[in-house]
Protein backbone atom coordinates (compact mmCIF):
# COMPACT_ATOMS: atom_id res chain seq x y z
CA UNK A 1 96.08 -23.17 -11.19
CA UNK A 2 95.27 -24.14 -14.57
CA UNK A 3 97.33 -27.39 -14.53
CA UNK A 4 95.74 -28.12 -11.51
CA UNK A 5 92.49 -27.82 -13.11
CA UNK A 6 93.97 -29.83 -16.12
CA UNK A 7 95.13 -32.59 -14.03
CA UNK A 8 92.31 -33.15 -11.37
CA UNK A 9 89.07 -31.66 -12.87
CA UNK A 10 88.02 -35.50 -14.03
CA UNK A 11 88.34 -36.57 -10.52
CA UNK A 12 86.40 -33.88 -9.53
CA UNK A 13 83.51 -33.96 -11.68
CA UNK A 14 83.38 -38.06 -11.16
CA UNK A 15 83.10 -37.30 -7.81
CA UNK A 16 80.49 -34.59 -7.53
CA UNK A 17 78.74 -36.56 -10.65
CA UNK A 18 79.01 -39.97 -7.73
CA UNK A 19 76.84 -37.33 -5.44
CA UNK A 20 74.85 -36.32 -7.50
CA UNK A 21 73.69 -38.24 -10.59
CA UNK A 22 73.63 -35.20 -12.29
CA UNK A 23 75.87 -34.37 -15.47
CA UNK A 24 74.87 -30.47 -15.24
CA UNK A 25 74.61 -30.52 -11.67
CA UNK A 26 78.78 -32.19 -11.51
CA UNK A 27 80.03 -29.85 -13.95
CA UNK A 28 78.39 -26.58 -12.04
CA UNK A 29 79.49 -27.57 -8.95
CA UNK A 30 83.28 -28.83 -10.82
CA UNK A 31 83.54 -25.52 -11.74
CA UNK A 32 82.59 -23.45 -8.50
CA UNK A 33 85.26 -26.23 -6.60
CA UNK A 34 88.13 -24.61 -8.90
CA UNK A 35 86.93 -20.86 -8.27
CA UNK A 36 86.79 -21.80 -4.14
CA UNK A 37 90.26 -23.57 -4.82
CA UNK A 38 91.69 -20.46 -6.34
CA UNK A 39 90.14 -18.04 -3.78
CA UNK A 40 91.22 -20.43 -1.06
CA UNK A 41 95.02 -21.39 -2.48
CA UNK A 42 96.91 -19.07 0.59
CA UNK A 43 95.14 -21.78 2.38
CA UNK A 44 96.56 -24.40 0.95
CA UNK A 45 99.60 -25.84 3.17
CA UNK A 46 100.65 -29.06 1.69
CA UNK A 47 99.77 -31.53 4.53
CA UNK A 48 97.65 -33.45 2.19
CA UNK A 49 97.23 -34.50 -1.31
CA UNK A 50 95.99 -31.99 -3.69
CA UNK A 51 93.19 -34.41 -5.10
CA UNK A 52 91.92 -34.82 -1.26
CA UNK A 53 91.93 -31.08 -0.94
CA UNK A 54 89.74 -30.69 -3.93
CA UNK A 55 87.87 -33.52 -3.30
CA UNK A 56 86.92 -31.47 0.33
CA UNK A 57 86.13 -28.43 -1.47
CA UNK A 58 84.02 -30.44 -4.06
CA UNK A 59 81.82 -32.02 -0.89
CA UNK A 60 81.62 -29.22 0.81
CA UNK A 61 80.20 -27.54 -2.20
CA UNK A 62 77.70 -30.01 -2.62
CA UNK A 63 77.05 -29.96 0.90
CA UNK A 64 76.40 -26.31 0.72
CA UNK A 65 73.76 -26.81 -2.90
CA UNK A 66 71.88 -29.62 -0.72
CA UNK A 67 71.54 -26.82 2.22
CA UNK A 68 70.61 -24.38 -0.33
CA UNK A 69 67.86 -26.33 -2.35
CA UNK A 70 66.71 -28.22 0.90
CA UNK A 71 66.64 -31.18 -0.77
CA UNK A 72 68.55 -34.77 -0.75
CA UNK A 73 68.23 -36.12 -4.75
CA UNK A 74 67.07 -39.58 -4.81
CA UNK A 75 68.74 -41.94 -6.60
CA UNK A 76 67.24 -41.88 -10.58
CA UNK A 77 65.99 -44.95 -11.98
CA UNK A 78 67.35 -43.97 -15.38
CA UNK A 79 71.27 -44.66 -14.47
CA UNK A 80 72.95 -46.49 -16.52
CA UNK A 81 75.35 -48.23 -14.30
CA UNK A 82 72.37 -49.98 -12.56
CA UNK A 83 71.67 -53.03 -14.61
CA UNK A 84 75.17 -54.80 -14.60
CA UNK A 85 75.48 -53.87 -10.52
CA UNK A 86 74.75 -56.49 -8.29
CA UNK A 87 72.02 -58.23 -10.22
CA UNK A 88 74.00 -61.04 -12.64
CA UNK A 89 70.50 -61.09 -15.00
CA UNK A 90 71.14 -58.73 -17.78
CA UNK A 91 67.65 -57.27 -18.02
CA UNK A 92 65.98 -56.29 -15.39
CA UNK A 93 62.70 -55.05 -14.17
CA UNK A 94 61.30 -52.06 -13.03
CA UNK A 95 60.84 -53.45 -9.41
CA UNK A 96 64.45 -54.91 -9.45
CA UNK A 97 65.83 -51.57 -10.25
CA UNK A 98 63.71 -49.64 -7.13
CA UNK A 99 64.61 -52.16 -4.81
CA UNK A 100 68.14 -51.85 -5.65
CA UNK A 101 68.36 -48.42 -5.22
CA UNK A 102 66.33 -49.17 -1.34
CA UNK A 103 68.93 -50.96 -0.65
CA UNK A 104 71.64 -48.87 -1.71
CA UNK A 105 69.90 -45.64 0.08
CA UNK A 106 69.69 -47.37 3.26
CA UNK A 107 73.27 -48.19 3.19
CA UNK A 108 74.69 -45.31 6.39
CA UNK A 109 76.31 -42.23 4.74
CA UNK A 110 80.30 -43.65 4.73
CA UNK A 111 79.34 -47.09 3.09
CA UNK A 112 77.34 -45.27 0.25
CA UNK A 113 79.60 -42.65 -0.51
CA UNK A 114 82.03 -45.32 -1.03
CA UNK A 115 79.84 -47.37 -3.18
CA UNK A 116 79.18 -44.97 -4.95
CA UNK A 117 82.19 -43.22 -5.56
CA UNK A 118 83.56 -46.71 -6.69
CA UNK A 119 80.57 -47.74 -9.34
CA UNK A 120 79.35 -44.14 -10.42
CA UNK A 121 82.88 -41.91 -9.93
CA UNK A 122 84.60 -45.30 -11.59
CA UNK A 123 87.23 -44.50 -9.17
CA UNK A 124 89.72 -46.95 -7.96
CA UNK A 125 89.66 -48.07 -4.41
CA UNK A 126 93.08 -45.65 -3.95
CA UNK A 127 91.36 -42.76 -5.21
CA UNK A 128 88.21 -43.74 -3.21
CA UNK A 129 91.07 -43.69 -0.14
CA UNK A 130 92.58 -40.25 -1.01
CA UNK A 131 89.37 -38.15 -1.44
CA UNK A 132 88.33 -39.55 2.16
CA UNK A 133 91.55 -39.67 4.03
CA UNK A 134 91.79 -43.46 4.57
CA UNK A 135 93.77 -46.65 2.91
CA UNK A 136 92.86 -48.40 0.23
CA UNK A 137 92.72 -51.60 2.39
CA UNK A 138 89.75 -49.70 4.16
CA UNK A 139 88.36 -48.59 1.01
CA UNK A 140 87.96 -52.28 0.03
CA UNK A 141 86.66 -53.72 2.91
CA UNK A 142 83.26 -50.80 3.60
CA UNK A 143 82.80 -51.50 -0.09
CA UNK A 144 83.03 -55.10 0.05
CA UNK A 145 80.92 -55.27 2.80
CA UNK A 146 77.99 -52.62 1.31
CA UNK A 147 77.94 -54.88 -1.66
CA UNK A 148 77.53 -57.74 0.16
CA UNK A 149 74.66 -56.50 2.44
CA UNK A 150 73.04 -55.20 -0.42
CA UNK A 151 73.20 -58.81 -2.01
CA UNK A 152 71.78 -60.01 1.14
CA UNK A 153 68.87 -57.62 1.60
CA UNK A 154 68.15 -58.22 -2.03
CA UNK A 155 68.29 -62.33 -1.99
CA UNK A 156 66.02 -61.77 1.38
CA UNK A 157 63.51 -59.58 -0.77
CA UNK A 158 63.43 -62.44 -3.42
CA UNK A 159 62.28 -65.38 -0.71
């Protein structure tokens, strides 16, 4: 198990991080995905990747913290990501930043998950297609098509 851990905790802790926006929040929940893993290995029966099978016990523990603290964490302003994505200006305001994150919030649950799993996880679009069971082709295209309707809604916002 611990060259499991070795080899896939980064793409664990991208993911839960893509979640949740949350260093200490990733690596807790990281580390409580390996102890389920271990408990749950007789479980295990090889009809998919390893990194997808993580990747399920990851969501499923954040899942579980969102049922526990009854609450959904909005997206912080403070990310760092936020001021090279989707805007071209390089500084941007306060009220460019909010209305971003509107727009990325109101994307439906596959399309952000995606999204963000590609620009906070850093994740390539055939990881993005492993951890949710789909092709990379399909990966592209709900990404592609987020980004542009959040370039829409934002161009709209401007007129």
């Amino acid at each position: 198990m611990e060259e499991i851990y070795e080899e896939y905790s980064k793409l664990v802790y991208n993911y839960l991080y893509s979640l949740s926006n949350n260093s200490n929040l990733a690596e807790e929940l990281t580390q409580e995905t390996f102890y389920r893993a271990v408990k749950g290995i007789k479980k295990f029966r090889n009809e998919c990747k390893v990194s997808v099978w993580l990747c399920q016990i990851a969501k499923n523990s954040w899942i579980d913290y969102i049922k526990k603290e009854k609450q959904i964490k909005v997206f912080s302003i403070e990310d760092d990501y936020i001021n090279n994505l989707l805007i071209q200006e390089t500084e941007n305001t306060k009220e460019e930043v909010i209305n971003l994150y509107k727009e990325i919030h109101k994307l439906d649950e596959t399309t952000k998950e995606v999204f963000l799993l590609r620009i906070k996880g850093e994740l390539s679009f055939k990881e993005i297609a492993e951890i949710l069971g789909k092709t990379e082709g399909w990966a592209r295209n709900i990404y592609y098509r987020g980004k542009m309707k959040i370039k829409e809604e934002l161009k709209n916002e401007e007129e």
